[in-house]
C-alpha atoms as a PDB file:
ATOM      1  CA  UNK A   1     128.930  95.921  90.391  1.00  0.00           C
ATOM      2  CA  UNK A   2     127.505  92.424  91.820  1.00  0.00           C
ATOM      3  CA  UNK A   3     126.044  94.187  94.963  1.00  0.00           C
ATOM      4  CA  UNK A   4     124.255  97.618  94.389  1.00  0.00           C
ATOM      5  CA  UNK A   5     122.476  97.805  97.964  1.00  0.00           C
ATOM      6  CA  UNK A   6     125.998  97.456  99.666  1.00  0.00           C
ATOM      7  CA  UNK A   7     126.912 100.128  97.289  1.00  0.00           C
ATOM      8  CA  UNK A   8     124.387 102.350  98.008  1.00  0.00           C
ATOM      9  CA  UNK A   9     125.035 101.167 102.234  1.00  0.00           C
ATOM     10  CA  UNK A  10     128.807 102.377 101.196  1.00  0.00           C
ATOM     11  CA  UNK A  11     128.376 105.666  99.398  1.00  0.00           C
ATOM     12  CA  UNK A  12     126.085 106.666 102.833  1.00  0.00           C
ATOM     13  CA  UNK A  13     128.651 105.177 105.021  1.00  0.00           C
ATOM     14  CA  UNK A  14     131.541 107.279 103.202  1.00  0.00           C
ATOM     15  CA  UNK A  15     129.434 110.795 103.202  1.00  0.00           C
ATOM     16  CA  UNK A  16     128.242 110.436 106.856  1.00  0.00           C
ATOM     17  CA  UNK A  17     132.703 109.578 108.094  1.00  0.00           C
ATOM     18  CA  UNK A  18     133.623 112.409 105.782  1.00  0.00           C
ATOM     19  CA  UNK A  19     131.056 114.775 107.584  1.00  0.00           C
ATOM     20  CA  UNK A  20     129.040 116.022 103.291  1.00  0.00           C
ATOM     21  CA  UNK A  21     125.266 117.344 103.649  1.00  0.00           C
ATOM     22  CA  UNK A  22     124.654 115.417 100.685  1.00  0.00           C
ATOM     23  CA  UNK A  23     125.432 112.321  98.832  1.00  0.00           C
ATOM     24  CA  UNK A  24     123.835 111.169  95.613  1.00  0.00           C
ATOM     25  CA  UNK A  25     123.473 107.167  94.358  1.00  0.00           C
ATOM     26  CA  UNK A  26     122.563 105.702  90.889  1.00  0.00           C
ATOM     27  CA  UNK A  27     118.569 105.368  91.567  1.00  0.00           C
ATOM     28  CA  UNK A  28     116.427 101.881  91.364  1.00  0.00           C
ATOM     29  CA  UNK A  29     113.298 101.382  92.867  1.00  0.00           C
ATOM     30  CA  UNK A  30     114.185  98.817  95.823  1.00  0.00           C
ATOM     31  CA  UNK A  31     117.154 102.426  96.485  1.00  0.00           C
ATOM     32  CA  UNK A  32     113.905 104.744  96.228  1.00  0.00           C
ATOM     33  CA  UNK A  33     111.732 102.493  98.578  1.00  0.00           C
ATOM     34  CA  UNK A  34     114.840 102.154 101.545  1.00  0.00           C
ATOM     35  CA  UNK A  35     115.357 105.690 100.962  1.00  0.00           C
ATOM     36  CA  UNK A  36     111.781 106.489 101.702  1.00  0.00           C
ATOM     37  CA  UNK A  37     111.918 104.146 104.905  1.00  0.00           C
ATOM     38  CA  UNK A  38     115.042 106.578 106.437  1.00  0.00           C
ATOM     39  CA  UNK A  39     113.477 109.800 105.615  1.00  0.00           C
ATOM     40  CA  UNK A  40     110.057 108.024 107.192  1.00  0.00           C
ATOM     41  CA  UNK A  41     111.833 106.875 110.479  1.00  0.00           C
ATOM     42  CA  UNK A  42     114.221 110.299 111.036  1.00  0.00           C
ATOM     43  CA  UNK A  43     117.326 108.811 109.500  1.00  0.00           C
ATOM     44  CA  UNK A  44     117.712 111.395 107.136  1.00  0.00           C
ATOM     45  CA  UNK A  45     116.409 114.893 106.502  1.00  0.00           C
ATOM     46  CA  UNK A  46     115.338 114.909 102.824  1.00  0.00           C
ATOM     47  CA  UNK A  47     115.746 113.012  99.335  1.00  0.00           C
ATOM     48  CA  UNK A  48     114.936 113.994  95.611  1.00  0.00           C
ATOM     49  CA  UNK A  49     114.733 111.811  92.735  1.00  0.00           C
ATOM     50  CA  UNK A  50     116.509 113.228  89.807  1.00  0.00           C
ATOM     51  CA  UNK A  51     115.366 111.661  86.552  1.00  0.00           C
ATOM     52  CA  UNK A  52     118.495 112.296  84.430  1.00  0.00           C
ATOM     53  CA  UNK A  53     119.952 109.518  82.026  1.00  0.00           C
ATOM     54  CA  UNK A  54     118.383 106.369  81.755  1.00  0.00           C
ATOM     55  CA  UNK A  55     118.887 104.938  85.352  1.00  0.00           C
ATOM     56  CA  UNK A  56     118.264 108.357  87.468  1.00  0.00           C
ATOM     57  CA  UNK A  57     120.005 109.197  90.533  1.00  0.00           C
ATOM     58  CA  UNK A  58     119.189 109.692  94.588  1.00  0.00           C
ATOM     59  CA  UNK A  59     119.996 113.029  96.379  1.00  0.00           C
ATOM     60  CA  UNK A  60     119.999 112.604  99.711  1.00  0.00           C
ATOM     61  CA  UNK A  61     120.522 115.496 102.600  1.00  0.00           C
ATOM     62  CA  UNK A  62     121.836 113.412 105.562  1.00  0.00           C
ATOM     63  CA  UNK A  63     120.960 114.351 109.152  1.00  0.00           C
ATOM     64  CA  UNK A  64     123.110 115.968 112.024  1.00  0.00           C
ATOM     65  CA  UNK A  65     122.765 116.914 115.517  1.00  0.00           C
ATOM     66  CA  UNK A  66     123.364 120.620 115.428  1.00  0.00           C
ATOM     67  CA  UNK A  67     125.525 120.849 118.431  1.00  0.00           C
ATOM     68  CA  UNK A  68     128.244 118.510 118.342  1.00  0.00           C
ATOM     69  CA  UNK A  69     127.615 117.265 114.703  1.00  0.00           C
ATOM     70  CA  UNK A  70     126.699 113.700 115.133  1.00  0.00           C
ATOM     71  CA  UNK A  71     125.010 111.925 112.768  1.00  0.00           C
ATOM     72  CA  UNK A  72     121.674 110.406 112.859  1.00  0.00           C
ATOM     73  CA  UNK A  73     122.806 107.153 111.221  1.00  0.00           C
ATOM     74  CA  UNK A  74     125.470 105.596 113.919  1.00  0.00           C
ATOM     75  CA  UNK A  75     125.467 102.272 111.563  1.00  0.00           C
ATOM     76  CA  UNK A  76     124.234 100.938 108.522  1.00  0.00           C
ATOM     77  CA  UNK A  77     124.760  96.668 107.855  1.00  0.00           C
ATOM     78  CA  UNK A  78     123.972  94.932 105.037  1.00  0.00           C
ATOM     79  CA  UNK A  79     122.853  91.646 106.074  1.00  0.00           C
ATOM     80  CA  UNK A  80     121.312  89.909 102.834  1.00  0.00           C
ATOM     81  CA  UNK A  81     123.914  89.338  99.921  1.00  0.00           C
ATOM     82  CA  UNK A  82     124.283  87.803  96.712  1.00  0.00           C
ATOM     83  CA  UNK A  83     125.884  85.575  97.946  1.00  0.00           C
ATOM     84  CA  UNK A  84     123.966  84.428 101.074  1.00  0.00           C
ATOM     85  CA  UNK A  85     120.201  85.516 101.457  1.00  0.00           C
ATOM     86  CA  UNK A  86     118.849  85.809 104.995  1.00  0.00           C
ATOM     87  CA  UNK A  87     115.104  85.275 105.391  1.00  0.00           C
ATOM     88  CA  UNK A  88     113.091  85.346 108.224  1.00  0.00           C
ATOM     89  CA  UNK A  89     109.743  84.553 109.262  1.00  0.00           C
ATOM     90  CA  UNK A  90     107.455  86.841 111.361  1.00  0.00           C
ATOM     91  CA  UNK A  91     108.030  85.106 114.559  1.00  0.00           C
ATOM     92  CA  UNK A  92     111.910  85.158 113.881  1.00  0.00           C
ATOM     93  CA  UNK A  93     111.688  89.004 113.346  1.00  0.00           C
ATOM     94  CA  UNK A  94     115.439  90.642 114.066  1.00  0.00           C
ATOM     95  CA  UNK A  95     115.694  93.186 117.101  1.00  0.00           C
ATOM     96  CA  UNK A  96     118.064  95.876 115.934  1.00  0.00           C
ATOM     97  CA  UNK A  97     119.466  97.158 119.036  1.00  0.00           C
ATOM     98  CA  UNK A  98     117.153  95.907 121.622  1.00  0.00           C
ATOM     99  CA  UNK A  99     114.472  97.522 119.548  1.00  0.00           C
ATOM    100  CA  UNK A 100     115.503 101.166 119.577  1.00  0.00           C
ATOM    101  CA  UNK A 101     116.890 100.651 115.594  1.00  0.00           C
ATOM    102  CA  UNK A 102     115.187  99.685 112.571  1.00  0.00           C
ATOM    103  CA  UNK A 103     115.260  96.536 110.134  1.00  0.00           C
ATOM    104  CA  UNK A 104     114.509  96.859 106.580  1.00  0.00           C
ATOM    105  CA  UNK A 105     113.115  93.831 104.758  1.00  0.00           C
ATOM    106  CA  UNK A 106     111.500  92.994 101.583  1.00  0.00           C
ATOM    107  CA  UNK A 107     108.175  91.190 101.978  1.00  0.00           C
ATOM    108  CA  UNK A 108     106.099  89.602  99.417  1.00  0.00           C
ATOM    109  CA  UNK A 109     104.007  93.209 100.178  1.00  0.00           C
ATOM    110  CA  UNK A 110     106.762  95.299  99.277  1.00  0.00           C
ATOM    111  CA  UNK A 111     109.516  97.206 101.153  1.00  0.00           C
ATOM    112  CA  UNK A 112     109.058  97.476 105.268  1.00  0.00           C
ATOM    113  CA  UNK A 113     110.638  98.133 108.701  1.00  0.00           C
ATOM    114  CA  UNK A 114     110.283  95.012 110.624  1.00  0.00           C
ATOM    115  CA  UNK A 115     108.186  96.340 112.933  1.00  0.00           C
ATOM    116  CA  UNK A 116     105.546  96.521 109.768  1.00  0.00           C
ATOM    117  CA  UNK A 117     106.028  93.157 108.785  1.00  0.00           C
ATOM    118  CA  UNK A 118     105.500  91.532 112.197  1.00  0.00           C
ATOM    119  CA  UNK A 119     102.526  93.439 112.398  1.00  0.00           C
ATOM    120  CA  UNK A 120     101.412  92.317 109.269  1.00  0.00           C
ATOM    121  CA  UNK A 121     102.329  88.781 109.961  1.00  0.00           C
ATOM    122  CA  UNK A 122     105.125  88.756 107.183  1.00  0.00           C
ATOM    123  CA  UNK A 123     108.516  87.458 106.586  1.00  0.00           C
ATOM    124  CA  UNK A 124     110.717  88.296 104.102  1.00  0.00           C
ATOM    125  CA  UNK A 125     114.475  88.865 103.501  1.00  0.00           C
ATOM    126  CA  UNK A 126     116.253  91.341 105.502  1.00  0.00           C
ATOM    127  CA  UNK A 127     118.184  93.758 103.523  1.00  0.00           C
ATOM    128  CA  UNK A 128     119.819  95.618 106.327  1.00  0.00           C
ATOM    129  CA  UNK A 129     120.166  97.202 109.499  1.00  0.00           C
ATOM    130  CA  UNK A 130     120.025 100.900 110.667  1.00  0.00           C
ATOM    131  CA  UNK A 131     120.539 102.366 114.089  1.00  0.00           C
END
């Protein structure tokens, strides 16, 4: 696997269209620290790490709407590869849909929303969006 982010962007994707509660994903700590960045902004309703094997995996109980079953993630983009890194300063910050979603981007102080960074007067590369 050259791209496990995009993986772990897919695996969501995939449980969210085929409507599961849960979806698990090989653990790492860059996984751990985006994971803790969805359940902080209401993206998700819960995670666990499970320490099993040498690597460790990610459960993670997606959110819905109750009433008509829609979930809380409407998209999830990578936007940094492998294969072409996108970094931005702090006056370049990305707003994800006019401001109402989220960017998540690794800074030199570890992993943040964009919001975070600017205040902080970081750049860094941006991993991905979520709205």
């Amino acid at each position: 696997m050259t791209d496990p982010i995009a993986d772990y962007l897919t695996r969501v994707r995939n449980a969210i269209k085929a409507g599961h509660r849960v979806v698990e994903v090989p653990a790492s700590n860059l996984k751990k620290e985006i994971t803790r960045i969805l359940f902080e902004k209401g993206y998700i309703l819960s995670y666990k790490f499970v320490e099993d094997g040498p690597q460790g995996t990610i459960k993670i109980a997606l959110k819905y709407d109750p009433l008509n079953k829609v979930s809380a993630i409407k998209k999830l983009q990578r936007v940094s590869t492998p294969g072409l890194r996108r970094y931005v300063g702090y006056r370049e910050m990305p707003r994800v849909l006019n401001g109402l979603g989220i960017a998540i981007l690794s800074t030199s102080k570890g992993v943040m929303t964009d919001k975070e960074a600017a205040g902080l007067k970081l750049g860094g590369e941006v991993i991905c969006y979520v709205y």
